[in-house]
N, C-alpha and C. Protein backbone atom coordinates (compact mmCIF):
# COMPACT_ATOMS: atom_id res chain seq x y z
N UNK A 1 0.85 -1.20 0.00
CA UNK A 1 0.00 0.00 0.00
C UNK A 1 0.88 1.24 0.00
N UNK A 2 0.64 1.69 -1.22
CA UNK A 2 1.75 3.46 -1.05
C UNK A 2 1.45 4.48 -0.27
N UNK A 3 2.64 5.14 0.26
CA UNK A 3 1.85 5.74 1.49
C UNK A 3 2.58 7.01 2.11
N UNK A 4 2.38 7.95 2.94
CA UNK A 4 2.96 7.70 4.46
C UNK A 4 3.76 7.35 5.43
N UNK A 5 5.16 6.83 5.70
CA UNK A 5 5.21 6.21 6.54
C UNK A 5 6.28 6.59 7.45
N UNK A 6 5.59 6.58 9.01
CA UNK A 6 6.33 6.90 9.91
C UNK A 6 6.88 5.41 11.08
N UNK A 7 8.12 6.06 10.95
CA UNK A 7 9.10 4.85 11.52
C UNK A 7 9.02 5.33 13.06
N UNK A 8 8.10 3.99 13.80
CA UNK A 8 8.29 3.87 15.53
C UNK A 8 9.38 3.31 16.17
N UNK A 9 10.45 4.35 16.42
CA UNK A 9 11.55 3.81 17.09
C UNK A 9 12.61 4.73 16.19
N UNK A 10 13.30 5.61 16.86
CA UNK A 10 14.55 6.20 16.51
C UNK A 10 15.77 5.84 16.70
N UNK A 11 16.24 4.55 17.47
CA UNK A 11 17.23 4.16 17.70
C UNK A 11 18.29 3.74 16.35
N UNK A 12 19.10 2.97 17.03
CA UNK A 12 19.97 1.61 15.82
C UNK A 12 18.71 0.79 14.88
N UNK A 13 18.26 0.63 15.41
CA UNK A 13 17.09 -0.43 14.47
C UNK A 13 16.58 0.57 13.71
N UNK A 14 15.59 2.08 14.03
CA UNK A 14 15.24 3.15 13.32
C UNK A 14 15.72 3.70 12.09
N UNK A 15 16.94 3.63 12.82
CA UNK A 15 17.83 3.81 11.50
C UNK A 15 18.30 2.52 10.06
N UNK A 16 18.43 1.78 10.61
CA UNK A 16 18.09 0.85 9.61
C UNK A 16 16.94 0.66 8.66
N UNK A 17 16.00 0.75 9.59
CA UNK A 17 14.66 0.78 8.36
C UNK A 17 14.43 2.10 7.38
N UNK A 18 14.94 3.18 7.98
CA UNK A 18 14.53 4.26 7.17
C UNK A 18 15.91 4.52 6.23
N UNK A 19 16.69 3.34 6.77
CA UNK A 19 17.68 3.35 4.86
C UNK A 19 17.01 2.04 4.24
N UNK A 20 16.42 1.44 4.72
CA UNK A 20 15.58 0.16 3.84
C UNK A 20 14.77 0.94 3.24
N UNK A 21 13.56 1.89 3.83
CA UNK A 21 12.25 2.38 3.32
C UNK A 21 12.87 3.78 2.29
N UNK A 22 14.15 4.57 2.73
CA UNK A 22 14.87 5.11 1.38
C UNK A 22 15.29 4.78 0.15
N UNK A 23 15.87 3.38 0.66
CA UNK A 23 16.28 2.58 -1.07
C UNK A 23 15.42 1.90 -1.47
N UNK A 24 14.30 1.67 -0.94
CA UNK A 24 13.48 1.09 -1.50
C UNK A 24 12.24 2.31 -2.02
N UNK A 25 12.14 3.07 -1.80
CA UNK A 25 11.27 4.15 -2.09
C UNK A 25 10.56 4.19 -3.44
N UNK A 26 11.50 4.04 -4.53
CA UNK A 26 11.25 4.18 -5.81
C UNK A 26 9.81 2.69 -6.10
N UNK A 27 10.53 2.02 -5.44
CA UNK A 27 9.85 0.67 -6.35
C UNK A 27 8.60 0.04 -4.93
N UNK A 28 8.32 0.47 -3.95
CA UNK A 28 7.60 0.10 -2.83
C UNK A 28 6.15 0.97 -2.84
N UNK A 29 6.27 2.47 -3.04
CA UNK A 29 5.32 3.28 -2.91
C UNK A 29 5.20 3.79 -1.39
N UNK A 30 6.30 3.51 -0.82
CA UNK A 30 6.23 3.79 1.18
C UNK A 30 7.31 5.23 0.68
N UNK A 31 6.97 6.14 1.51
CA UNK A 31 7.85 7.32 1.38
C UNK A 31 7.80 7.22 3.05
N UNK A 32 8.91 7.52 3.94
CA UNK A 32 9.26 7.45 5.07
C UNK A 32 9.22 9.24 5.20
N UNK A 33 8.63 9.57 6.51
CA UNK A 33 8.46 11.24 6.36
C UNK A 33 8.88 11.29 7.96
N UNK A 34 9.55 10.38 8.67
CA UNK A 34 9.60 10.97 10.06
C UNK A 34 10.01 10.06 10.50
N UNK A 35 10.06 10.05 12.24
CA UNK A 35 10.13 9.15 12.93
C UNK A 35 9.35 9.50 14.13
N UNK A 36 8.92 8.63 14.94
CA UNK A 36 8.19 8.67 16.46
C UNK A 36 9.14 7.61 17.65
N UNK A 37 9.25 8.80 18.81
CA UNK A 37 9.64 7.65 19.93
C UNK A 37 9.83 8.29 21.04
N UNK A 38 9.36 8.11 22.34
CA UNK A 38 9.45 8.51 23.34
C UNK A 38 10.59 9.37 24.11
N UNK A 39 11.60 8.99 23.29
CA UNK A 39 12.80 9.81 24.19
C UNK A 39 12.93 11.35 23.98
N UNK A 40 12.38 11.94 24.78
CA UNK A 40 12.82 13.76 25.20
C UNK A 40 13.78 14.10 24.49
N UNK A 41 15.24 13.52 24.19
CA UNK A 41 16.06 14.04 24.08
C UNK A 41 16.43 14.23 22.04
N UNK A 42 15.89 12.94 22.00
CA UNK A 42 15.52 12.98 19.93
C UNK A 42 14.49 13.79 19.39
N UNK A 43 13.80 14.26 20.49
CA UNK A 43 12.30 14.71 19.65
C UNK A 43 13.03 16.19 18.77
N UNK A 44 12.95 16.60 17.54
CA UNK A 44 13.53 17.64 16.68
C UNK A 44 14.40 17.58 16.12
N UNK A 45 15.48 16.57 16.29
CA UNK A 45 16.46 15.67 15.67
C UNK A 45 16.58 15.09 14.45
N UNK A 46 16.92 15.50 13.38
CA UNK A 46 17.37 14.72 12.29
C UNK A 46 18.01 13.28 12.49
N UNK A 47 17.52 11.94 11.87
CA UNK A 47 17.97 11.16 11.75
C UNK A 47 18.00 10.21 10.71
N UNK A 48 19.10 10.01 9.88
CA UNK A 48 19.06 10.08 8.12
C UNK A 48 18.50 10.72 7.27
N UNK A 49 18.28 11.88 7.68
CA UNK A 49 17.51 13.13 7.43
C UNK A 49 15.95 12.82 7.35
N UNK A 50 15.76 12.59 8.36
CA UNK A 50 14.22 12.30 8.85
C UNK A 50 14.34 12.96 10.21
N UNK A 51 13.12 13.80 10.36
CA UNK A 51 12.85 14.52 11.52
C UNK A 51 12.21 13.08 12.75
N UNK A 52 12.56 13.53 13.78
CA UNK A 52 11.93 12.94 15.02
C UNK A 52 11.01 13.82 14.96
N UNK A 53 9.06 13.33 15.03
CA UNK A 53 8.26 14.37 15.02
C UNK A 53 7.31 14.28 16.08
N UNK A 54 7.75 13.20 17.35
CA UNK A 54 6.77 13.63 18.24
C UNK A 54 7.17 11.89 19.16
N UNK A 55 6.34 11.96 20.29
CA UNK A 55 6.53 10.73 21.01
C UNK A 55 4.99 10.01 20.43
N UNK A 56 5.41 8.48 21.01
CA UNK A 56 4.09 7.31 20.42
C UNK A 56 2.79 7.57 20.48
N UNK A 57 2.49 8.59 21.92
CA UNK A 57 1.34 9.15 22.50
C UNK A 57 0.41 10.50 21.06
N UNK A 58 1.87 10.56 20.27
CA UNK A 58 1.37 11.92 19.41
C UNK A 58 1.07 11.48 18.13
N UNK A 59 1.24 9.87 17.96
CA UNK A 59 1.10 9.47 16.75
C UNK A 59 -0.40 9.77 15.68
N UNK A 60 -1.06 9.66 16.53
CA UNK A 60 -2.84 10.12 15.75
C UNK A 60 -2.86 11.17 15.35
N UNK A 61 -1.74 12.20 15.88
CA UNK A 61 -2.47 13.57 15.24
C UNK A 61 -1.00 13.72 14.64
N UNK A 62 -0.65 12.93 13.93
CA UNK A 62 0.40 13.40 12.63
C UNK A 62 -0.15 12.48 11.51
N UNK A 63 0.11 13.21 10.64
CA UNK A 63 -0.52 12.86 8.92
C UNK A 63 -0.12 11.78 8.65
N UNK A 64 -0.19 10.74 8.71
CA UNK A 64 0.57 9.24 7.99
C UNK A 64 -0.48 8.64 7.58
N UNK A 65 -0.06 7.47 6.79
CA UNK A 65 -0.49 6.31 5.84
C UNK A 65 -0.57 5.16 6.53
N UNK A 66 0.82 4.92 7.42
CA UNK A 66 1.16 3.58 7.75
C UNK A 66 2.08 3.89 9.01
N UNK A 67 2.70 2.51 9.54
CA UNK A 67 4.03 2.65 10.13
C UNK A 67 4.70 1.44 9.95
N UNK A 68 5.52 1.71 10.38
CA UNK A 68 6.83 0.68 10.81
C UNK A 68 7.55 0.60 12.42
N UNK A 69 7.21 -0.54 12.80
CA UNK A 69 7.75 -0.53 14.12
C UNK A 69 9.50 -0.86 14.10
N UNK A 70 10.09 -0.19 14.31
CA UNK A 70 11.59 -0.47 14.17
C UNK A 70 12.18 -0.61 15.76
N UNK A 71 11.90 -1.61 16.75
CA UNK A 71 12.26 -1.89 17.82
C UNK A 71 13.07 -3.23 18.07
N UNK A 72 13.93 -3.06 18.07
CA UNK A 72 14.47 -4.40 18.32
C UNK A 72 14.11 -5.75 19.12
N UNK A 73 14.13 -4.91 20.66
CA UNK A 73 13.69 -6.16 21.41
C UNK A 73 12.06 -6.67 20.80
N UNK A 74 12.27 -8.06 21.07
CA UNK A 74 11.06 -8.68 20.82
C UNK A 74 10.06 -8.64 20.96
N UNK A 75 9.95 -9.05 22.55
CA UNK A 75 8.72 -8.48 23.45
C UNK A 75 8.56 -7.04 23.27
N UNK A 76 9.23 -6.34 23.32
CA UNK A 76 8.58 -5.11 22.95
C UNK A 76 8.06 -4.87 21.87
N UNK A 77 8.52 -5.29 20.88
CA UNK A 77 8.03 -5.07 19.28
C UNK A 77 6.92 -5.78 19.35
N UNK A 78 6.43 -6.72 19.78
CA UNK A 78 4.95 -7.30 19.53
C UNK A 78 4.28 -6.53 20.45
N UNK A 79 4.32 -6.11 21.71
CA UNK A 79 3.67 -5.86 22.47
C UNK A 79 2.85 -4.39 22.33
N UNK A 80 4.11 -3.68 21.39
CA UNK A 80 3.63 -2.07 20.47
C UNK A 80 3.09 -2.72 19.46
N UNK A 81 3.18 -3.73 18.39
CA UNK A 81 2.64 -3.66 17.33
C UNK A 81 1.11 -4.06 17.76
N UNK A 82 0.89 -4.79 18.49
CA UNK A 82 -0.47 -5.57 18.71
C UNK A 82 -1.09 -4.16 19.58
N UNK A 83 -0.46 -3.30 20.48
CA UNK A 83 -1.14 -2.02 21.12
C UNK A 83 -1.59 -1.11 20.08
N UNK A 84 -0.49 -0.82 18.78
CA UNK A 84 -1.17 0.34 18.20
C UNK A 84 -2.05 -0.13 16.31
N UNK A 85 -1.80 -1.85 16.59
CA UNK A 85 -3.06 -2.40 15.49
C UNK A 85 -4.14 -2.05 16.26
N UNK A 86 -4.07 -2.62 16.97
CA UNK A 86 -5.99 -2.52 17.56
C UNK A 86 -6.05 -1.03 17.73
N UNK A 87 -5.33 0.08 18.07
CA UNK A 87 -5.92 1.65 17.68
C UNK A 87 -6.36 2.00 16.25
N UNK A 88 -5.92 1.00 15.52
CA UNK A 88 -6.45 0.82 13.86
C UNK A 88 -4.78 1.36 13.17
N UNK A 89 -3.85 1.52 13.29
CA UNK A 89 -2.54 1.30 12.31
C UNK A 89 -2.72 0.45 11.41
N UNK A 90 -2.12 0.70 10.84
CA UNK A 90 -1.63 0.09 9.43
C UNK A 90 -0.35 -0.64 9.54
N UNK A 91 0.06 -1.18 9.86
CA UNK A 91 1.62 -1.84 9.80
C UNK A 91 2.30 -2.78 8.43
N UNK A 92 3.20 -1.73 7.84
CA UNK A 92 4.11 -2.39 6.83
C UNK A 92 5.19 -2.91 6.82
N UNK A 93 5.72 -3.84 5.93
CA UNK A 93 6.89 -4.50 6.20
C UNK A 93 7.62 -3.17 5.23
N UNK A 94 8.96 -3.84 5.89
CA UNK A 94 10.07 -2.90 5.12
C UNK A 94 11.20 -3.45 4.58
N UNK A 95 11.23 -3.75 3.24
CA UNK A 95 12.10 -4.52 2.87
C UNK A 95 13.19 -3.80 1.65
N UNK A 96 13.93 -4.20 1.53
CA UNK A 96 15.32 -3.49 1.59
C UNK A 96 15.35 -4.23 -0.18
N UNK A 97 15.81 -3.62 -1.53
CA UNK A 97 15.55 -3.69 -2.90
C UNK A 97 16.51 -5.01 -2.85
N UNK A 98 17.75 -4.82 -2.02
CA UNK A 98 18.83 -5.76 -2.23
C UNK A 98 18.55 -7.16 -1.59
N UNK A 99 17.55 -7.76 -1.51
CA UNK A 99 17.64 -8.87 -1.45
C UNK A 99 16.84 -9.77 -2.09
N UNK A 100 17.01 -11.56 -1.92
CA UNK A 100 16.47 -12.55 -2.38
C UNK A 100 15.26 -13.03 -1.97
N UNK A 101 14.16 -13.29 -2.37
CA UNK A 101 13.03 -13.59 -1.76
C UNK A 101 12.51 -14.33 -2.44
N UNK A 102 11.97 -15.97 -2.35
CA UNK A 102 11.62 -17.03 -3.61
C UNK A 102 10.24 -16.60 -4.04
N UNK A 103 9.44 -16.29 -4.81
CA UNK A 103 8.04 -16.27 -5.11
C UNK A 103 6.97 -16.83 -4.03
N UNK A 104 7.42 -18.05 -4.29
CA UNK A 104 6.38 -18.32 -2.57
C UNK A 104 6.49 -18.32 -1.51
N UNK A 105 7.56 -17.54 -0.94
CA UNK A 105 7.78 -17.21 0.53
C UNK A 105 6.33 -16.26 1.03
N UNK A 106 6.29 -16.37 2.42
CA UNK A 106 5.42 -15.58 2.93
C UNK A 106 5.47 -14.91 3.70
N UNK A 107 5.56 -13.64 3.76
CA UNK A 107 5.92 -12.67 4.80
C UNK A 107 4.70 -12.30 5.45
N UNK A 108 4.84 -11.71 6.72
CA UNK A 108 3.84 -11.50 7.61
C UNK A 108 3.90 -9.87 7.33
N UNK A 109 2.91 -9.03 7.96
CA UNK A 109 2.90 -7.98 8.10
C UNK A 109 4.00 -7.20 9.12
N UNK A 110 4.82 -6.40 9.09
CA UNK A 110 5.37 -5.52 9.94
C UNK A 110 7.05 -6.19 10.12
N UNK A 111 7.16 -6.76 9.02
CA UNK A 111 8.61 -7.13 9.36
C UNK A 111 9.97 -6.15 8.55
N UNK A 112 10.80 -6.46 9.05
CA UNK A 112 11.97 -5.28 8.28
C UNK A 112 13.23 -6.72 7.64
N UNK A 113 13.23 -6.56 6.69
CA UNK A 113 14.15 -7.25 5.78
C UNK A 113 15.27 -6.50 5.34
N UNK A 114 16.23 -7.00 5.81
CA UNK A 114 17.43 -5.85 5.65
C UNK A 114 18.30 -6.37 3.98
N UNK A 115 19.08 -5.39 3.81
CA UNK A 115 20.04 -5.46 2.49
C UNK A 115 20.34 -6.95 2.85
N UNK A 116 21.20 -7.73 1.63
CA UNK A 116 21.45 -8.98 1.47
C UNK A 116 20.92 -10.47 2.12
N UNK A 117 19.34 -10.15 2.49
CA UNK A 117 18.64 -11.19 2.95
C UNK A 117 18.69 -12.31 1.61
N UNK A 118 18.44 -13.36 2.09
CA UNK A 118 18.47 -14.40 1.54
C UNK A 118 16.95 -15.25 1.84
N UNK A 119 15.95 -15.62 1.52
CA UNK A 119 14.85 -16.55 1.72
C UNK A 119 14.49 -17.73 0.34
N UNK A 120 14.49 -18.88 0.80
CA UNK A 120 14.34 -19.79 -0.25
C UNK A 120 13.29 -20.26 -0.50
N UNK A 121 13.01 -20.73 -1.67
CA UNK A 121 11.50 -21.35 -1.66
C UNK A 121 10.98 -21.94 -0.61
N UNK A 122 9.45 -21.96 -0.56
CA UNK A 122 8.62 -22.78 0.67
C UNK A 122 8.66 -22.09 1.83
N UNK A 123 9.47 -21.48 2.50
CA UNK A 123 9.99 -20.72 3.65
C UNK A 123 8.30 -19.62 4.33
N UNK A 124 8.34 -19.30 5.43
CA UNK A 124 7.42 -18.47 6.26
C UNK A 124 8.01 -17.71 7.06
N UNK A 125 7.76 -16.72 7.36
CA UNK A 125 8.10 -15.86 7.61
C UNK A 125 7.09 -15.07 8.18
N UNK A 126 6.86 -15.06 9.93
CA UNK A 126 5.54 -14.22 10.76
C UNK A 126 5.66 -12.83 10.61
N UNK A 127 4.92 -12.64 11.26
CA UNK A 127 4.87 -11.00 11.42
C UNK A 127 5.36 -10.61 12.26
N UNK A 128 5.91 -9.45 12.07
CA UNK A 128 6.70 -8.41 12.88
C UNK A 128 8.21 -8.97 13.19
N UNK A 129 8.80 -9.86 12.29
CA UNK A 129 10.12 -10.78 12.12
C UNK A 129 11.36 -9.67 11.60
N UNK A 130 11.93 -9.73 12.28
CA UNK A 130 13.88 -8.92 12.57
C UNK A 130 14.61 -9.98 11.25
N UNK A 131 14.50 -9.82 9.70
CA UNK A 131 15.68 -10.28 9.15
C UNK A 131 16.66 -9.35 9.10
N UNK A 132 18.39 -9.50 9.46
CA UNK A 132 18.89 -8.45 9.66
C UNK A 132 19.75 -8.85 8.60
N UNK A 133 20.67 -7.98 8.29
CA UNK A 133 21.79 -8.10 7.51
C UNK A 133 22.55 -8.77 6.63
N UNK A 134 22.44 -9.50 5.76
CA UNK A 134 22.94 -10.88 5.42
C UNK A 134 22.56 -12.32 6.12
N UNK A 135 21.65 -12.07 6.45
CA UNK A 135 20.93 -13.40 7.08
C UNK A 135 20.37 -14.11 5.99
N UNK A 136 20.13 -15.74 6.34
CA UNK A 136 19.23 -16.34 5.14
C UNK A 136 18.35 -17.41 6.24
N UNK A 137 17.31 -17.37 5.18
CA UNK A 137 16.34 -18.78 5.66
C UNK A 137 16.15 -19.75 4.74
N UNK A 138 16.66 -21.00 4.56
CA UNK A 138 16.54 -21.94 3.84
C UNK A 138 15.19 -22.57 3.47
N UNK A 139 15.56 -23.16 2.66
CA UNK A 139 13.35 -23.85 1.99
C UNK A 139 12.98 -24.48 3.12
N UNK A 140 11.49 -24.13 2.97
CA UNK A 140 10.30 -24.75 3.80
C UNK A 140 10.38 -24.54 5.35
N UNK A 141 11.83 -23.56 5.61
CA UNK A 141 11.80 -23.23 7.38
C UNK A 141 10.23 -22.27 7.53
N UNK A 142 10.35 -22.37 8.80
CA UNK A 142 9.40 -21.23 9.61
C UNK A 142 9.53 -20.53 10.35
N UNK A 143 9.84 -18.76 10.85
CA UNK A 143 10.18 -18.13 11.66
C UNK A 143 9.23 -17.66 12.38
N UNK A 144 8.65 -17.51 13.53
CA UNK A 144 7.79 -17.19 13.92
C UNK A 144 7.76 -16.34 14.28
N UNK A 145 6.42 -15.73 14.85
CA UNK A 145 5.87 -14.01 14.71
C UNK A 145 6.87 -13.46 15.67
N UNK A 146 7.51 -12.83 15.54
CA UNK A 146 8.18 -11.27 16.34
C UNK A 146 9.73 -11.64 16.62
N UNK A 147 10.07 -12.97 15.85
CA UNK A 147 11.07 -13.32 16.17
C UNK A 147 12.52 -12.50 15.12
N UNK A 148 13.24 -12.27 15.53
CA UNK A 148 14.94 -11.63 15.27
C UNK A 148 15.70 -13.05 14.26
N UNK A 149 15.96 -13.16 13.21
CA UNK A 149 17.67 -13.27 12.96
C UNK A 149 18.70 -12.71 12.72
N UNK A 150 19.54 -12.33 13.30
CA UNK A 150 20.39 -11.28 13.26
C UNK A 150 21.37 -11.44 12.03
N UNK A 151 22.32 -10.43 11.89
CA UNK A 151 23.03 -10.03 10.69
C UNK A 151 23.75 -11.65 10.76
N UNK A 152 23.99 -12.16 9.94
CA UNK A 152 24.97 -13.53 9.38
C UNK A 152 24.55 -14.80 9.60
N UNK A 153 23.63 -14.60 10.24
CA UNK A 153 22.94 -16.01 11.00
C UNK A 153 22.42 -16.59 9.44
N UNK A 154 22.26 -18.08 9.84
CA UNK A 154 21.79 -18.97 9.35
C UNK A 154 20.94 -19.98 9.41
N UNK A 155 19.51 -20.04 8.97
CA UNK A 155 18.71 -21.04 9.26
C UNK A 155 18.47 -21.96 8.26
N UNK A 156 19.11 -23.42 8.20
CA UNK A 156 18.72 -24.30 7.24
C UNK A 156 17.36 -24.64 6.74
N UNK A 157 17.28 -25.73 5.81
CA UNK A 157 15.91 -25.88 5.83
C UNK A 157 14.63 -26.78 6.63
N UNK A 158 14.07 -26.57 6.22
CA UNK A 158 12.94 -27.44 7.50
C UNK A 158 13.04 -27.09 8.96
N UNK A 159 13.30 -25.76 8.97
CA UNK A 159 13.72 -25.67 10.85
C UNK A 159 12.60 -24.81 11.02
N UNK A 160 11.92 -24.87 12.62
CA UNK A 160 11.17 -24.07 12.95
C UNK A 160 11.67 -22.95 13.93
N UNK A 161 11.52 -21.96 14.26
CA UNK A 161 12.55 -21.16 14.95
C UNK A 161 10.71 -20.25 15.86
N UNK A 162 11.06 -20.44 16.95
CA UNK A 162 9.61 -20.53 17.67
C UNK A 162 9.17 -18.59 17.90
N UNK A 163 8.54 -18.39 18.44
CA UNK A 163 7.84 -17.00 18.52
C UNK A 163 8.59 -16.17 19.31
N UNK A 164 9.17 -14.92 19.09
CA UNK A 164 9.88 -14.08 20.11
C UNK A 164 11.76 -14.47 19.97
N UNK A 165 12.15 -15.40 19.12
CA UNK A 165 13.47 -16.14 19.76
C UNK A 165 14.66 -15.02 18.71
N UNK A 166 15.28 -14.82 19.92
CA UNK A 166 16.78 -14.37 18.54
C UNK A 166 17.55 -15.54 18.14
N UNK A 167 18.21 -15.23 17.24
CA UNK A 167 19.31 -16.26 16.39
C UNK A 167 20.07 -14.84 16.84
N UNK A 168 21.29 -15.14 16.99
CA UNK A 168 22.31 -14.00 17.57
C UNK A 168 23.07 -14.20 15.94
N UNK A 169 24.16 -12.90 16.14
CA UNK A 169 25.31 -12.57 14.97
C UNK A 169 25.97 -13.79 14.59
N UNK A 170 25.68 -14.13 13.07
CA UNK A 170 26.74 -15.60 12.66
C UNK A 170 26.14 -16.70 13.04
N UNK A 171 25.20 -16.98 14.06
CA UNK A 171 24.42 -17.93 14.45
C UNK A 171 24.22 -18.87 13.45
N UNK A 172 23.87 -20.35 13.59
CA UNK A 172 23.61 -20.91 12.40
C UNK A 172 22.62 -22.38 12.97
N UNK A 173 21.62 -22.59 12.35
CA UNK A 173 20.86 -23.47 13.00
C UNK A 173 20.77 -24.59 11.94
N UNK A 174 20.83 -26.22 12.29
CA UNK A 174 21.44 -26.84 11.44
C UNK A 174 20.07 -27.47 10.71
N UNK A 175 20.07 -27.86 9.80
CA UNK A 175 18.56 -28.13 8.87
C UNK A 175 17.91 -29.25 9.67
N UNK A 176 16.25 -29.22 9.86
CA UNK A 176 15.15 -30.00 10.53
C UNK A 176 15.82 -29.69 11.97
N UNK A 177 16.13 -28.88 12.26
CA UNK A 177 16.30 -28.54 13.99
C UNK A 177 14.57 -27.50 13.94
N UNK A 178 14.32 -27.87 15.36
CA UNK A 178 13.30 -27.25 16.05
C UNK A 178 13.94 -26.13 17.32
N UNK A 179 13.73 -24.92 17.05
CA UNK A 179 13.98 -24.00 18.48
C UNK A 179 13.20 -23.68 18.78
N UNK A 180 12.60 -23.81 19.86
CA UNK A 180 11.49 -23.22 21.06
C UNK A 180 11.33 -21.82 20.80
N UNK A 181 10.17 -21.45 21.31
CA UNK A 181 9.81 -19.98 21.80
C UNK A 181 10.58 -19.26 22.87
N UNK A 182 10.81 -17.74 22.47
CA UNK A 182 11.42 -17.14 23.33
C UNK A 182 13.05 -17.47 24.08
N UNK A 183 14.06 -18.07 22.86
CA UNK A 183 15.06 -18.24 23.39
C UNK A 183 15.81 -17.66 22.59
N UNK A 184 17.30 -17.59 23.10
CA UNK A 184 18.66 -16.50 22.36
C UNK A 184 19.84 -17.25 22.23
N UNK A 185 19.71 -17.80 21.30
CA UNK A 185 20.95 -18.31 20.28
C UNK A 185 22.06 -17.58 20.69
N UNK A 186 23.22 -17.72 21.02
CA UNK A 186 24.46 -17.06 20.93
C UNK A 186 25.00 -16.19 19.53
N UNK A 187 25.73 -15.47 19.62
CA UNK A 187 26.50 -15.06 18.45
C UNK A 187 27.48 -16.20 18.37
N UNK A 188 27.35 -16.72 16.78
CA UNK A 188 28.54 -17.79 16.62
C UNK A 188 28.09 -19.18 16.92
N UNK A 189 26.90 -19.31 17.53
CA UNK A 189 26.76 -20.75 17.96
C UNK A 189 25.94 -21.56 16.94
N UNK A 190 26.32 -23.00 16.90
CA UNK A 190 25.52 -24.10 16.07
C UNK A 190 24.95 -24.87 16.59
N UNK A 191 23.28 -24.33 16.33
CA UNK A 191 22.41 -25.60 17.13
C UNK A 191 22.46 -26.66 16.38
N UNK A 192 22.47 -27.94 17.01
CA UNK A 192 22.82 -29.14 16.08
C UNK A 192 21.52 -30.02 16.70
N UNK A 193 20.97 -29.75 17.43
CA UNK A 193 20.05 -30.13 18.42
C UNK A 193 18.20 -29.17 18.71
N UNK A 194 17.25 -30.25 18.30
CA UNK A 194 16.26 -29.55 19.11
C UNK A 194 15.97 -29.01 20.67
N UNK A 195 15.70 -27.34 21.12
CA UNK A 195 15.97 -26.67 21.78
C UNK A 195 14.03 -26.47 22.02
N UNK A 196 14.30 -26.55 23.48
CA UNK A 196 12.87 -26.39 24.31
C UNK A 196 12.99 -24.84 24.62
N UNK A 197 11.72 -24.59 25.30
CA UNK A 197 11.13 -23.18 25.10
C UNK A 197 12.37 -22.55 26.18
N UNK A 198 12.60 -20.74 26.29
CA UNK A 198 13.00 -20.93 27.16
C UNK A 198 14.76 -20.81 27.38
N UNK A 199 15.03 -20.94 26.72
CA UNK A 199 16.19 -21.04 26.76
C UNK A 199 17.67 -20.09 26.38
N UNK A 200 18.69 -20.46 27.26
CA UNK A 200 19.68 -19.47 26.64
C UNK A 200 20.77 -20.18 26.01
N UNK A 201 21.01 -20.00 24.54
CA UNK A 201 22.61 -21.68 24.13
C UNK A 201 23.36 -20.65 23.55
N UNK A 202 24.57 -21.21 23.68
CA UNK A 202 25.86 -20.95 22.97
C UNK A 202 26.89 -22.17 23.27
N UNK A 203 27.75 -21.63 21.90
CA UNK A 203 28.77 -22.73 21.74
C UNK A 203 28.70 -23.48 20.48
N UNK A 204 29.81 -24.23 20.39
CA UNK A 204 29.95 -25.06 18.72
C UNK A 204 30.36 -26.30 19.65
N UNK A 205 29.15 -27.12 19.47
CA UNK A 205 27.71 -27.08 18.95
C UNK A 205 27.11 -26.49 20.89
N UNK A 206 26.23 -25.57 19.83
CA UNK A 206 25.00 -25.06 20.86
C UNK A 206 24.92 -25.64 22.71
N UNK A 207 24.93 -25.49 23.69
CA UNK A 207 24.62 -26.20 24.31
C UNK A 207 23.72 -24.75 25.33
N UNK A 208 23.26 -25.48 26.44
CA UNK A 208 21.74 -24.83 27.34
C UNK A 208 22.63 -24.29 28.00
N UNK A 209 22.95 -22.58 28.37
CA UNK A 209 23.46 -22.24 29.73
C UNK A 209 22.22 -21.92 30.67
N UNK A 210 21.36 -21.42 30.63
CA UNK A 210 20.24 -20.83 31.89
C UNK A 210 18.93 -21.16 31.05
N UNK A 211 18.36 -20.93 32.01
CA UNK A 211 17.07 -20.34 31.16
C UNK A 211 16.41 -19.08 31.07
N UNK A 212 15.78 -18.69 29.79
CA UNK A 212 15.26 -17.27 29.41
C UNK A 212 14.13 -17.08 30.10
N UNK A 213 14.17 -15.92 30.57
CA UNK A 213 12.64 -15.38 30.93
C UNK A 213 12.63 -13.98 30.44
């Protein structure tokens, strides 16, 4: 849908999407005109030459089309996207010109696909999903809603990667592995193993240090 669109969240992640929703501008129909986010200290601030134009509370009474939630943490990113759908938002994905995407992949609403993504046929992909940087998802995996793979990570094929969970930097999850909900992959680590909900792994190969809450 061409539009409007103001990016929720001015941080590191903020900034990422509004060079996704810039290079992609021409061929998307999303024109990025701002940003929104609570912190006092950004509000009037240029950032990639996008104004900070108000905190989350001020979002209704500025002119937009759409948004983009650009928040990293997880739980938070679902917990705003599902607060300001039901005020009636619009939430778009933001995907970046430079990458691979097979015809029948399926993206969810509100996710940010960064430069040199990789997705292979069959693959899913929830809503409000963190592909970052050179990440790929191999055929017929499934990422679930609000979940992160970070820049280099790797998900083979047939893997399910559960709701809320990061894959950390370089991460690599080995094909038909299952990861639970709500757990954080190490930077660098190889799950070689199905992983219950919950959890915190690192290491080559993967192993359980604590558990996540």
């Amino acid at each position: 849908m061409p539009g409007r669109v103001l990016i929720v969240g001015a941080g590191g992640q903020g900034r990422v999407v509004a060079d996704i929703l810039l290079a992609a501008a021409d061929g998307s129909g999303l024109t990025p005109i701002g940003f929104i986010d609570d912190r006092f200290d950004r509000l009037g601030s240029l950032i990639a030459g996008l104004p900070v134009l108000g905190a989350v509370t001020e979002l209704s009474a500025i002119p937009h089309d759409a948004i983009v939630i650009a928040v990293g943490d997880n739980v938070h990113r679902e917990s705003l996207s599902l607060e300001l759908e039901a005020s009636g938002e619009q939430i778009v994905t933001a995907r970046h010109p430079f990458t691979s995407l097979a015809p029948d992949v399926t993206v969810g609403q509100g996710c940010m696909i960064s430069a040199g993504v990789v997705v292979t046929p069959g693959a899913r992909i929830g809503r409000g999903v963190l592909l970052n940087t050179s990440s790929s998802v191999d055929h017929d995996s499934v990422v679930g809603d609000f979940a992160h793979v970070s820049a280099g990570a790797t998900v083979g094929a047939n893997v399910l990667i559960g709701t809320r969970t990061l894959i950390g930097v370089a991460a690599a999850v080995m094909t038909g592995r299952r990861v639970g909900a709500d757990c954080l992959v190490g930077a660098g680590a190889l799950v070689t193993r199905d992983l219950p909900d919950h959890v915190v792994v690192a290491g080559v190969p993967a192993r359980i240090r604590r558990q996540h809450v």
